[in-house]
Protein backbone atom coordinates (compact mmCIF):
# COMPACT_ATOMS: atom_id res chain seq x y z
CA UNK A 1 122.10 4.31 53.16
CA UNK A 2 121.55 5.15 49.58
CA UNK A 3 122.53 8.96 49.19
CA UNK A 4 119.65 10.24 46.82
CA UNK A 5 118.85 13.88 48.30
CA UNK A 6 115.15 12.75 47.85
CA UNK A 7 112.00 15.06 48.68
CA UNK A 8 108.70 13.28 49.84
CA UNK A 9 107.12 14.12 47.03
CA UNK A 10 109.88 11.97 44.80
CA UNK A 11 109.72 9.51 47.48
CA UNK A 12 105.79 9.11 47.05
CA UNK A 13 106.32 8.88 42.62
CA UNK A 14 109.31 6.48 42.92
CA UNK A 15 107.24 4.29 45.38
CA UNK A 16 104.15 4.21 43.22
CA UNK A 17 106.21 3.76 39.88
CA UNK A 18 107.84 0.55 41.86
CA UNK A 19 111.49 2.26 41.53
CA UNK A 20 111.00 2.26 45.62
CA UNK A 21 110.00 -0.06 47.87
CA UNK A 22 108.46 -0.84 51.28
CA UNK A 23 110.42 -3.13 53.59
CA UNK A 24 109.26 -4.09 57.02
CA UNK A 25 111.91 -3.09 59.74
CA UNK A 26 112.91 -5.16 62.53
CA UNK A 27 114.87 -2.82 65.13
CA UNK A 28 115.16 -2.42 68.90
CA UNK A 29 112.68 0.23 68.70
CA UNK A 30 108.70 -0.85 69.13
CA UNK A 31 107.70 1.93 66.33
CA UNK A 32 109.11 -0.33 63.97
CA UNK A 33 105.84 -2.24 64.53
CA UNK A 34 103.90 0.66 63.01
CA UNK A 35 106.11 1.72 60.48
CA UNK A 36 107.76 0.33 57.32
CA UNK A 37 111.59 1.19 56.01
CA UNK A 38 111.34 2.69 52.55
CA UNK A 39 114.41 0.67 50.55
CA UNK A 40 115.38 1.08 46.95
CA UNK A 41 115.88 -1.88 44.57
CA UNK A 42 119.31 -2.40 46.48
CA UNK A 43 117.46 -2.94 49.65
CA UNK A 44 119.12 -0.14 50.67
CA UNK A 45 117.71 2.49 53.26
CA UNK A 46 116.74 5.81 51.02
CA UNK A 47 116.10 7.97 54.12
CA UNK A 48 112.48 7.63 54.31
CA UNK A 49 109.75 5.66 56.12
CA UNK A 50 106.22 4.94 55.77
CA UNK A 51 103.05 4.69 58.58
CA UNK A 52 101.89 1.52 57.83
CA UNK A 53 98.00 2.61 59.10
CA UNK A 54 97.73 6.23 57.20
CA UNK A 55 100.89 5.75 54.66
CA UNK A 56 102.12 8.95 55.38
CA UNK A 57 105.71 9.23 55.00
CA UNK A 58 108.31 10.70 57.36
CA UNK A 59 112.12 11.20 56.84
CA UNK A 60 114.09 8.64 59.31
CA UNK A 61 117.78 8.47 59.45
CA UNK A 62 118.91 5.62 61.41
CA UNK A 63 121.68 7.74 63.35
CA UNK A 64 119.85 10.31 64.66
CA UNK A 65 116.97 7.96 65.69
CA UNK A 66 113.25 7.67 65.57
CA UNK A 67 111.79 10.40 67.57
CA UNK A 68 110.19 11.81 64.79
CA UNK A 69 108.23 8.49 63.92
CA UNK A 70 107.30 8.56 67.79
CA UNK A 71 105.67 11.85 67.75
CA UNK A 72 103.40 11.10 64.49
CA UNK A 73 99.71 10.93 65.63
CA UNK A 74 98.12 8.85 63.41
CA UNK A 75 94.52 9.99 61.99
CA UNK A 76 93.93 5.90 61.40
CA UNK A 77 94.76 5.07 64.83
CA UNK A 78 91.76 3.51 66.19
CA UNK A 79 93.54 4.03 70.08
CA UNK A 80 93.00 7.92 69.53
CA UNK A 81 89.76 8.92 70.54
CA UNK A 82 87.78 10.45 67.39
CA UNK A 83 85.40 13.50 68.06
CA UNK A 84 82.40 11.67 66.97
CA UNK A 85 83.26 9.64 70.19
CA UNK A 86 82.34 13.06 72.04
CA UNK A 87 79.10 13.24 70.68
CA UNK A 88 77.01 10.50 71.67
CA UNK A 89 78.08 11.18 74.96
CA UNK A 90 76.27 14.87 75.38
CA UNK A 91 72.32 15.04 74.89
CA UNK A 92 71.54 18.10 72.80
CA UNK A 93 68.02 19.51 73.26
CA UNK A 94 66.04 20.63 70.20
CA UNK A 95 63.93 23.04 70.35
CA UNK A 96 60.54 23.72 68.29
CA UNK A 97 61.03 26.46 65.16
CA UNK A 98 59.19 29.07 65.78
């Protein structure tokens, strides 16, 4: 893994400037099928990985595991139930002004 002490907000710049890229993962983990590996121009790991629905980034290190990418609740998910859902399922009565 490329040791570059990098913040998410570096992360985020380098990606967009094209000095980092986004790799897809193949691993013995299924999250791998929602997330891409964020490599630099070495193909080398840099720490970081991206949801591939909402692009929000996360910090993965490959020895500690990925919990963290497990727990992220994706606002793009289209399994999560939105609250708009909730609405059409209540009938609100209106009254008159008076």
């Amino acid at each position: 893994m490329a040791n570059l002490n990098l913040n998410i907000e570096q992360v985020t710049l380098k990606i967009k400037s094209g000095e980092l890229l986004c790799q897809e993962k193949s691993g013995k983990s299924d999250v791998w099928l929602n997330f891409e590996e964020i490599i630099d121009k070495e193909e080398q790991p840099v720490g970081f990985a991206m949801c591939k629905n909402c692009s929000q980034l996360f910090k993965y290190d490959y020895k500690t595991g990925t919990s963290s990418l497990k727990r992220h609740k994706c606002p793009s998910d289209e399994k999560q139930p939105k609250i708009t859902t909730f609405w059409g399922k209540k009938k609100f009565l209106l009254l008159p002004k008076k």
